[in-house]
Protein backbone atom coordinates (compact mmCIF):
# COMPACT_ATOMS: atom_id res chain seq x y z
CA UNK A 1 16.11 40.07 -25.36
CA UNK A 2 12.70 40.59 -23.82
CA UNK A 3 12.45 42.27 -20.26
CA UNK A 4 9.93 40.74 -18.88
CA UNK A 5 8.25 41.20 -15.12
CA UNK A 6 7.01 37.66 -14.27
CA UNK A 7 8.41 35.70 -11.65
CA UNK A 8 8.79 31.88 -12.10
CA UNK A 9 5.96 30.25 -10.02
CA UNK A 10 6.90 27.82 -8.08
CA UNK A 11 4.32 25.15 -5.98
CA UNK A 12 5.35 22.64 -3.72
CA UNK A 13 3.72 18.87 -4.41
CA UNK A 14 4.36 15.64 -3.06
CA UNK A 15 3.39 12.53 -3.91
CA UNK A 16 0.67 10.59 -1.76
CA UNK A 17 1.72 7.95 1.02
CA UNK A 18 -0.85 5.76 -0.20
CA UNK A 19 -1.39 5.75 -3.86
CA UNK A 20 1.65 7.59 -4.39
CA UNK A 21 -0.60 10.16 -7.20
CA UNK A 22 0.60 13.72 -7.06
CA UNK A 23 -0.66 16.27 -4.51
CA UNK A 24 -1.51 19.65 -5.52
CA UNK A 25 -3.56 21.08 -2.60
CA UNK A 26 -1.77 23.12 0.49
CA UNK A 27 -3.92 20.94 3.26
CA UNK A 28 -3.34 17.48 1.13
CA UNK A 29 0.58 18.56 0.62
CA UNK A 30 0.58 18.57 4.50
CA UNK A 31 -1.62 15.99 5.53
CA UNK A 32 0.69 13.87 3.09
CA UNK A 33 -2.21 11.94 1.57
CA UNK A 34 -5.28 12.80 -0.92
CA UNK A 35 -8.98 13.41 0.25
CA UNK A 36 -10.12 10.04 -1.00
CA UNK A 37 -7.09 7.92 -0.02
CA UNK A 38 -7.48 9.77 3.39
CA UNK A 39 -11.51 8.17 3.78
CA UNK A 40 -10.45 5.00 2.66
CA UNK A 41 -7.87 5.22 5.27
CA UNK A 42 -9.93 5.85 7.98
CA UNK A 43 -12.41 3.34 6.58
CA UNK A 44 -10.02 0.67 6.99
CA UNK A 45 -8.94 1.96 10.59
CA UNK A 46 -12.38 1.38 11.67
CA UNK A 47 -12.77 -1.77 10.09
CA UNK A 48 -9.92 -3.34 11.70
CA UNK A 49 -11.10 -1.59 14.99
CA UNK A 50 -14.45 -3.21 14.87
CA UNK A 51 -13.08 -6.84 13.99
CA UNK A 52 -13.33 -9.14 16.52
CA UNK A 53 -10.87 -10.48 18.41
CA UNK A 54 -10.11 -14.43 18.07
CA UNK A 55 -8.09 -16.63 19.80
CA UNK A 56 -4.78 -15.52 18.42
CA UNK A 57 -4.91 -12.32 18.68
CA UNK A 58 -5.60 -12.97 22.80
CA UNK A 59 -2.24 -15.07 22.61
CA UNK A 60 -0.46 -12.19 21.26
């Protein structure tokens, strides 16, 4: 047998709440989502923000 130095690596990833593709990056492991899903995200946020309102949402 071989001595050998190296210590297993070991990285923590997590799949994306949106697409559900793997996350590799520290700040996207935390965040929970990907840099792209998160801009479509927001996209969509401000979309629905910026809709107007009708006549059923007012009787909700």
């Amino acid at each position: 047998m071989a001595a050998t130095d190296e210590q297993p690596t070991v990285k923590l990833v997590v799949h994306c709440r949106r697409c559900h593709g793997w996350l590799l990056a520290a700040a996207s492991v935390s965040a929970g989502i990907g840099p792209r899903c998160a801009i479509a995200e927001r996209a969509e946020q401000r979309a629905a923000a910026a809709r107007p309102l009708t006549l059923f949402d007012v009787a909700a």
